[in-house]
PDB file of N, CA and C in Angstrom:
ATOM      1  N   UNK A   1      88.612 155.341 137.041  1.00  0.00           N
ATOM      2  CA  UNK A   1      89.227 154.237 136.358  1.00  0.00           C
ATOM      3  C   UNK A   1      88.554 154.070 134.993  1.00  0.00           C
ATOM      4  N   UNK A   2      89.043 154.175 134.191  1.00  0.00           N
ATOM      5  CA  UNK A   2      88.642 153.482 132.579  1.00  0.00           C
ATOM      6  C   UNK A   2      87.750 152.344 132.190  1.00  0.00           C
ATOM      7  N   UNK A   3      87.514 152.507 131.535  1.00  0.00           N
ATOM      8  CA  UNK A   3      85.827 151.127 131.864  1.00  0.00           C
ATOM      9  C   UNK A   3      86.942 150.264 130.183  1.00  0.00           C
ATOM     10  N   UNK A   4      87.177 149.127 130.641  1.00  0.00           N
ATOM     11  CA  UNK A   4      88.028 148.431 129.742  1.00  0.00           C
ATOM     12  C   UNK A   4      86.702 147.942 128.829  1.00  0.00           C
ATOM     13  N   UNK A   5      87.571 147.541 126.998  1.00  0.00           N
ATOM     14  CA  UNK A   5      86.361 147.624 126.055  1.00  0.00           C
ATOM     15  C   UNK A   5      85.945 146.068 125.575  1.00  0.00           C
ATOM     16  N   UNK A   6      85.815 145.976 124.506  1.00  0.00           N
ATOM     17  CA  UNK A   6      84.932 144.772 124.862  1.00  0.00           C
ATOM     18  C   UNK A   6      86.310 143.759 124.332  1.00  0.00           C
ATOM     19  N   UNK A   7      87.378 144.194 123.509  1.00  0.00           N
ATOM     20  CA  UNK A   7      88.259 143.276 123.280  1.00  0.00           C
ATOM     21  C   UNK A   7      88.823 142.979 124.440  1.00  0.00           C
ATOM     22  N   UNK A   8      89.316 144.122 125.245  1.00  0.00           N
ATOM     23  CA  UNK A   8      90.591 144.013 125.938  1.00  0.00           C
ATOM     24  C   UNK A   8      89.913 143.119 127.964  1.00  0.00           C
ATOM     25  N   UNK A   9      88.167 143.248 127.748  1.00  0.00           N
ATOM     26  CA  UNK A   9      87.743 142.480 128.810  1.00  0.00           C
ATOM     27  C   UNK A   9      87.869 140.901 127.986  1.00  0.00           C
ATOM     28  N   UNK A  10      87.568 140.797 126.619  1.00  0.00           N
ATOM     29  CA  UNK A  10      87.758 138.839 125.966  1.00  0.00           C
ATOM     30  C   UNK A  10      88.969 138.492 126.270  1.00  0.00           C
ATOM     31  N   UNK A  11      89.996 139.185 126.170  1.00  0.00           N
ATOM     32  CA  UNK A  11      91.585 138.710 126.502  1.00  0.00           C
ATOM     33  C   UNK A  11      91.410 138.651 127.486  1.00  0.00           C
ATOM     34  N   UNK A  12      91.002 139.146 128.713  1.00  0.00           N
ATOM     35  CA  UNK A  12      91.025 139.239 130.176  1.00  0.00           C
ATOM     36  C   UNK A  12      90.373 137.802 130.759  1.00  0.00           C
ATOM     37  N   UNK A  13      89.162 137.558 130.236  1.00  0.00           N
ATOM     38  CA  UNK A  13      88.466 136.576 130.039  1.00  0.00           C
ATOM     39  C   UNK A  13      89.181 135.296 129.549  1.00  0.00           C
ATOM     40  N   UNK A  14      89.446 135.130 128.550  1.00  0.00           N
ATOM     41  CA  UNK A  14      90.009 134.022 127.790  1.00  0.00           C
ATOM     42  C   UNK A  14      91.940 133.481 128.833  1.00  0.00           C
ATOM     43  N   UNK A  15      92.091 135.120 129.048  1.00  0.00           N
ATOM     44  CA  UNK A  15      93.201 134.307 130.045  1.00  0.00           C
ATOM     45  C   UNK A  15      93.509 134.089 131.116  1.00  0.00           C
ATOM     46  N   UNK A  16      92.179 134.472 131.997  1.00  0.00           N
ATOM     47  CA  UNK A  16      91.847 133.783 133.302  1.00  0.00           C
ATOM     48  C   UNK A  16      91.245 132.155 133.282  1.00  0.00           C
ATOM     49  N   UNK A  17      90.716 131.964 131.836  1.00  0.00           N
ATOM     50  CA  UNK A  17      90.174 130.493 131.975  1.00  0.00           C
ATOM     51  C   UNK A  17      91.213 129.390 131.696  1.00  0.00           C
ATOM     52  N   UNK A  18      92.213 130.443 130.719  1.00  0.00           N
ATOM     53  CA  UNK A  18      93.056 129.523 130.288  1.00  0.00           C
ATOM     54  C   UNK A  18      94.066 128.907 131.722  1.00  0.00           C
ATOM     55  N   UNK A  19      94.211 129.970 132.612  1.00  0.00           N
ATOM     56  CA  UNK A  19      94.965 129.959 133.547  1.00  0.00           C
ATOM     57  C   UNK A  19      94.173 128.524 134.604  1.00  0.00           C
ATOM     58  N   UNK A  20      93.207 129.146 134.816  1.00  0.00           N
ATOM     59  CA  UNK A  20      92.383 128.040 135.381  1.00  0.00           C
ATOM     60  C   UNK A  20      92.291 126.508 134.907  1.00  0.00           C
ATOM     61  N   UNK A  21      92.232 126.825 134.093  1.00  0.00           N
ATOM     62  CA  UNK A  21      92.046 125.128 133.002  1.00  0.00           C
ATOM     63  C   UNK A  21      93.466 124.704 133.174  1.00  0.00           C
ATOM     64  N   UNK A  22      94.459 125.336 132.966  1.00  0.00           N
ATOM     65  CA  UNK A  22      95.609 124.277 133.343  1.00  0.00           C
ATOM     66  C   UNK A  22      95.902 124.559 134.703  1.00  0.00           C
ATOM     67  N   UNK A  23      95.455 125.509 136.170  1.00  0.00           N
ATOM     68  CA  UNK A  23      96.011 124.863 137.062  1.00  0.00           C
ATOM     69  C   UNK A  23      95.209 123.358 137.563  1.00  0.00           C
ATOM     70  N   UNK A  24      93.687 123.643 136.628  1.00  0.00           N
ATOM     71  CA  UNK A  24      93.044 122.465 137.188  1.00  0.00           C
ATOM     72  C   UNK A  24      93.810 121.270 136.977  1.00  0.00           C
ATOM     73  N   UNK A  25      94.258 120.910 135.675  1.00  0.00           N
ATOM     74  CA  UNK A  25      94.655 119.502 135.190  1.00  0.00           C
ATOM     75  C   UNK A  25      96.153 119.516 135.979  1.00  0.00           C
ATOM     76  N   UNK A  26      97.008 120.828 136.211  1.00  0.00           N
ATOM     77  CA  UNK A  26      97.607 120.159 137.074  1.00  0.00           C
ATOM     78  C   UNK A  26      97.901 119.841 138.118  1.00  0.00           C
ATOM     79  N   UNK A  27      96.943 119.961 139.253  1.00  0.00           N
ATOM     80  CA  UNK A  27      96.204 119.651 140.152  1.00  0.00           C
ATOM     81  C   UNK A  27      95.339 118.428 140.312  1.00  0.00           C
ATOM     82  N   UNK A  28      94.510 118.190 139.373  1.00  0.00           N
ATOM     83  CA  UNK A  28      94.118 117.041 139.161  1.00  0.00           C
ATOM     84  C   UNK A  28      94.507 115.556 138.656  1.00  0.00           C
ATOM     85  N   UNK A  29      95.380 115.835 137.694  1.00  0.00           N
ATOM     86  CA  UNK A  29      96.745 114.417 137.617  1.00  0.00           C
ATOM     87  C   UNK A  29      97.069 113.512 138.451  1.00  0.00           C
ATOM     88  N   UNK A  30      97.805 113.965 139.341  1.00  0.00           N
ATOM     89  CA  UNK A  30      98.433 113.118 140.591  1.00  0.00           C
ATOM     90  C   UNK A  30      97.104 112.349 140.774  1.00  0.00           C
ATOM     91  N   UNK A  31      96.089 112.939 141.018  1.00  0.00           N
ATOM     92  CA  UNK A  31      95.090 111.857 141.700  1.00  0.00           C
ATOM     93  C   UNK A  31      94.248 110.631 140.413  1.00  0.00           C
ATOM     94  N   UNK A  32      94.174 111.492 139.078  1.00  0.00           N
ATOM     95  CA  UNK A  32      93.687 110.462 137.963  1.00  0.00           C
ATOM     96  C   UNK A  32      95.066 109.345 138.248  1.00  0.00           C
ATOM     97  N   UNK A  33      96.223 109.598 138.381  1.00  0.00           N
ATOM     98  CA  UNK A  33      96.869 108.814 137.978  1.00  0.00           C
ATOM     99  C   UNK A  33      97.079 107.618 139.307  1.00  0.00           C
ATOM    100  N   UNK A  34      96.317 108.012 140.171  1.00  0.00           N
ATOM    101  CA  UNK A  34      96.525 107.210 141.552  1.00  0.00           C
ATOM    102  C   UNK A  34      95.652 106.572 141.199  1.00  0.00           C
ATOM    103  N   UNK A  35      94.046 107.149 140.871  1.00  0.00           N
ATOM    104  CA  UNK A  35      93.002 106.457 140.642  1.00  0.00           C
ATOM    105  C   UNK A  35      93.125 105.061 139.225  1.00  0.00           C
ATOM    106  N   UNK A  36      93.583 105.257 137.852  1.00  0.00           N
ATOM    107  CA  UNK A  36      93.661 104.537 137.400  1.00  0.00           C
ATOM    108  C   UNK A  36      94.462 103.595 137.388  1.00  0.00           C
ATOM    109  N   UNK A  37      95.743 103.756 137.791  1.00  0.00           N
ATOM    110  CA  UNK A  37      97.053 102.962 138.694  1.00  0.00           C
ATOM    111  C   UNK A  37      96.400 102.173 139.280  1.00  0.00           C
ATOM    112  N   UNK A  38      95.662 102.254 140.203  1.00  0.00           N
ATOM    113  CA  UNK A  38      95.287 101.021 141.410  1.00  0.00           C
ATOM    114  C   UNK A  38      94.210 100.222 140.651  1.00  0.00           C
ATOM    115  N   UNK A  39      94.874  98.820 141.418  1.00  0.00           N
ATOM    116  CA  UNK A  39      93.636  97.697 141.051  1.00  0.00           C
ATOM    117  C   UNK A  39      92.113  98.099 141.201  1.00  0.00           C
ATOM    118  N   UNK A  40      91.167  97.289 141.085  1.00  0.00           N
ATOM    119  CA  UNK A  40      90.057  97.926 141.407  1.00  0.00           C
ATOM    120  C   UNK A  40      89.421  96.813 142.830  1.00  0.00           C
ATOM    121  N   UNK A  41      90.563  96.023 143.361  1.00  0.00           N
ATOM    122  CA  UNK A  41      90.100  95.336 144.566  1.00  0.00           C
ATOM    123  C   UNK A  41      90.470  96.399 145.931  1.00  0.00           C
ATOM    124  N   UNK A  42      91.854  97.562 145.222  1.00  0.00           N
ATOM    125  CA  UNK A  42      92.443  98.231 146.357  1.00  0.00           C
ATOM    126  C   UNK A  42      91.480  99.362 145.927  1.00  0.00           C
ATOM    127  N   UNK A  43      90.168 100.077 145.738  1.00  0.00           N
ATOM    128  CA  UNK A  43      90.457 101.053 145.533  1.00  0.00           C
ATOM    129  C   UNK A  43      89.031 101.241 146.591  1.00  0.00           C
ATOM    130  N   UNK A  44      89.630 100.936 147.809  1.00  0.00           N
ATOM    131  CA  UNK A  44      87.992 101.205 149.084  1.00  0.00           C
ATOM    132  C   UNK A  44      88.315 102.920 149.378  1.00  0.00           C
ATOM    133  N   UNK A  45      87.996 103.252 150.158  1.00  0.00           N
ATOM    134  CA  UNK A  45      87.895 104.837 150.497  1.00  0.00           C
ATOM    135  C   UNK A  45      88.863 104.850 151.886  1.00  0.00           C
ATOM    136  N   UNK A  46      88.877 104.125 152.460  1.00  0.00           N
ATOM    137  CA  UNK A  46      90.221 104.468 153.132  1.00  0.00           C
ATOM    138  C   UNK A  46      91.573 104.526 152.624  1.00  0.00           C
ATOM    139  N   UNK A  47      91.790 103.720 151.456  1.00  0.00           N
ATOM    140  CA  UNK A  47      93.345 103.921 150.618  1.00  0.00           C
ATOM    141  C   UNK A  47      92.687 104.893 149.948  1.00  0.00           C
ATOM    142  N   UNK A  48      91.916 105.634 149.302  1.00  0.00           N
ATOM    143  CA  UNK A  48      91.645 106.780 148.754  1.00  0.00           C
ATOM    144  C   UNK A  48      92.105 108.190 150.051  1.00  0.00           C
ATOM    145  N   UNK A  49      91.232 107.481 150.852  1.00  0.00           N
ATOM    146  CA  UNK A  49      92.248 108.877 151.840  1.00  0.00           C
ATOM    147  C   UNK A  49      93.457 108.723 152.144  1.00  0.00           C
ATOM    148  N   UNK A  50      93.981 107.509 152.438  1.00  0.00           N
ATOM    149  CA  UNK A  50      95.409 107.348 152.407  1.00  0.00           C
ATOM    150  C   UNK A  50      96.119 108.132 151.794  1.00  0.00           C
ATOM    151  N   UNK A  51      95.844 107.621 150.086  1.00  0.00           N
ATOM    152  CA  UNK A  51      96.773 108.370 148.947  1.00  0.00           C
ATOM    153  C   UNK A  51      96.624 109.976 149.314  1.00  0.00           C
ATOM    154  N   UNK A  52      95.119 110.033 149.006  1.00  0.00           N
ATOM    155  CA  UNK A  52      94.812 111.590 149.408  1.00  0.00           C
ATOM    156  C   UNK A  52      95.750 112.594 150.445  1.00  0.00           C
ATOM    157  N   UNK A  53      95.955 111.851 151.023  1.00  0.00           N
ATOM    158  CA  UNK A  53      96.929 112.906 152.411  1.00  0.00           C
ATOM    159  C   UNK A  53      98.105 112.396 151.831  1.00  0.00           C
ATOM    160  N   UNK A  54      98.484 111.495 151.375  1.00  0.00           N
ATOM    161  CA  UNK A  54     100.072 111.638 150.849  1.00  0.00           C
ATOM    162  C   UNK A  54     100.602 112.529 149.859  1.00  0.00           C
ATOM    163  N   UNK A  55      99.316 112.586 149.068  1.00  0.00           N
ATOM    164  CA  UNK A  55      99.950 113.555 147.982  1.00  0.00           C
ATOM    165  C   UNK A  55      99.673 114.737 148.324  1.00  0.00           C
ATOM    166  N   UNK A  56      98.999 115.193 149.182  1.00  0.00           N
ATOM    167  CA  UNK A  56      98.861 116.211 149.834  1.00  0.00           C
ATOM    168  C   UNK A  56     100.598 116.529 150.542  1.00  0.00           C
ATOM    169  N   UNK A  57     100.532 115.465 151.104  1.00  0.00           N
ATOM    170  CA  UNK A  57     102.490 115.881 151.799  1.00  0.00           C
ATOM    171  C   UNK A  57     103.302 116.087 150.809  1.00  0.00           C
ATOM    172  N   UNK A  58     103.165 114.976 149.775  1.00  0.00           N
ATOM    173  CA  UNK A  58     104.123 115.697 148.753  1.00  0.00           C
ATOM    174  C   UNK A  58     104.009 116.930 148.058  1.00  0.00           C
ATOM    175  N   UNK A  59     102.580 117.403 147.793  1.00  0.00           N
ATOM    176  CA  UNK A  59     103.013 118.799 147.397  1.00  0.00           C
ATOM    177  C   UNK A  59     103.121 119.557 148.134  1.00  0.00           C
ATOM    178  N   UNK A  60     102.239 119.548 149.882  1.00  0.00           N
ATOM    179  CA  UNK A  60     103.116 120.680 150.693  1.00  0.00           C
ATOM    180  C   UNK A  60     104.873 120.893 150.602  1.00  0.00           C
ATOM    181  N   UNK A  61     105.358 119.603 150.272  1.00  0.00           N
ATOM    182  CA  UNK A  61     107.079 119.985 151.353  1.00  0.00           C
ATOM    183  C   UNK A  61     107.599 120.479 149.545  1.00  0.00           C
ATOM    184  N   UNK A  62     107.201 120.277 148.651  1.00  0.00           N
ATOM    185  CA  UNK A  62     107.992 120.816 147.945  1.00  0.00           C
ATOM    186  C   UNK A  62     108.880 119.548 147.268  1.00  0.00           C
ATOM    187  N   UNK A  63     108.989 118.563 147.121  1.00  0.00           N
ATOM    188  CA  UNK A  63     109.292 117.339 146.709  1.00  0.00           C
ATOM    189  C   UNK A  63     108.781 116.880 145.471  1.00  0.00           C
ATOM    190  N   UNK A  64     107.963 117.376 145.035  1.00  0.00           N
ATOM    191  CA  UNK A  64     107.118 116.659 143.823  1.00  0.00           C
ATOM    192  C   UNK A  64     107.258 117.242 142.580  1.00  0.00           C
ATOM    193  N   UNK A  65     106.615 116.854 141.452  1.00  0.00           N
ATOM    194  CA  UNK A  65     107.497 117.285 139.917  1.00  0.00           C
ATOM    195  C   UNK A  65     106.505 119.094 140.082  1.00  0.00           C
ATOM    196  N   UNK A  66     105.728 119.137 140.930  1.00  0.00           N
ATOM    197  CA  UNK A  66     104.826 119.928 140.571  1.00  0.00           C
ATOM    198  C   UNK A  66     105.465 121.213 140.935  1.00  0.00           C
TER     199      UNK A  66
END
């Protein structure tokens, strides 16, 4: 196999992070937006798991903008 050079490993590089960096944020959304949405009297750790497994259902079934 060809030993790839130093440009063509920075592109390789640069677009695995890029890839990463946006599946993070969109992955991470739904929940900033649960988190800053809620009052701060509702926000104990059982409605945190609450939400948590809901949005979990919504992106398993396929329902969600995502």
């Amino acid at each position: 196999m060809p030993q790839d050079d130093g440009i063509t490993r920075s592109l390789k590089d640069i677009t695995a992070g890029s890839v990463g960096g946006i599946a993070q944020v969109l992955v991470g959304q739904p929940f900033d937006i649960v988190k800053v949405g809620s009052p701060p009297e509702l926000r104990t750790s059982s409605l945190r798991v609450e939400l948590t497994r809901r949005i979990g259902e919504i992106a398993d079934s396929g329902d969600g903008v995502c």
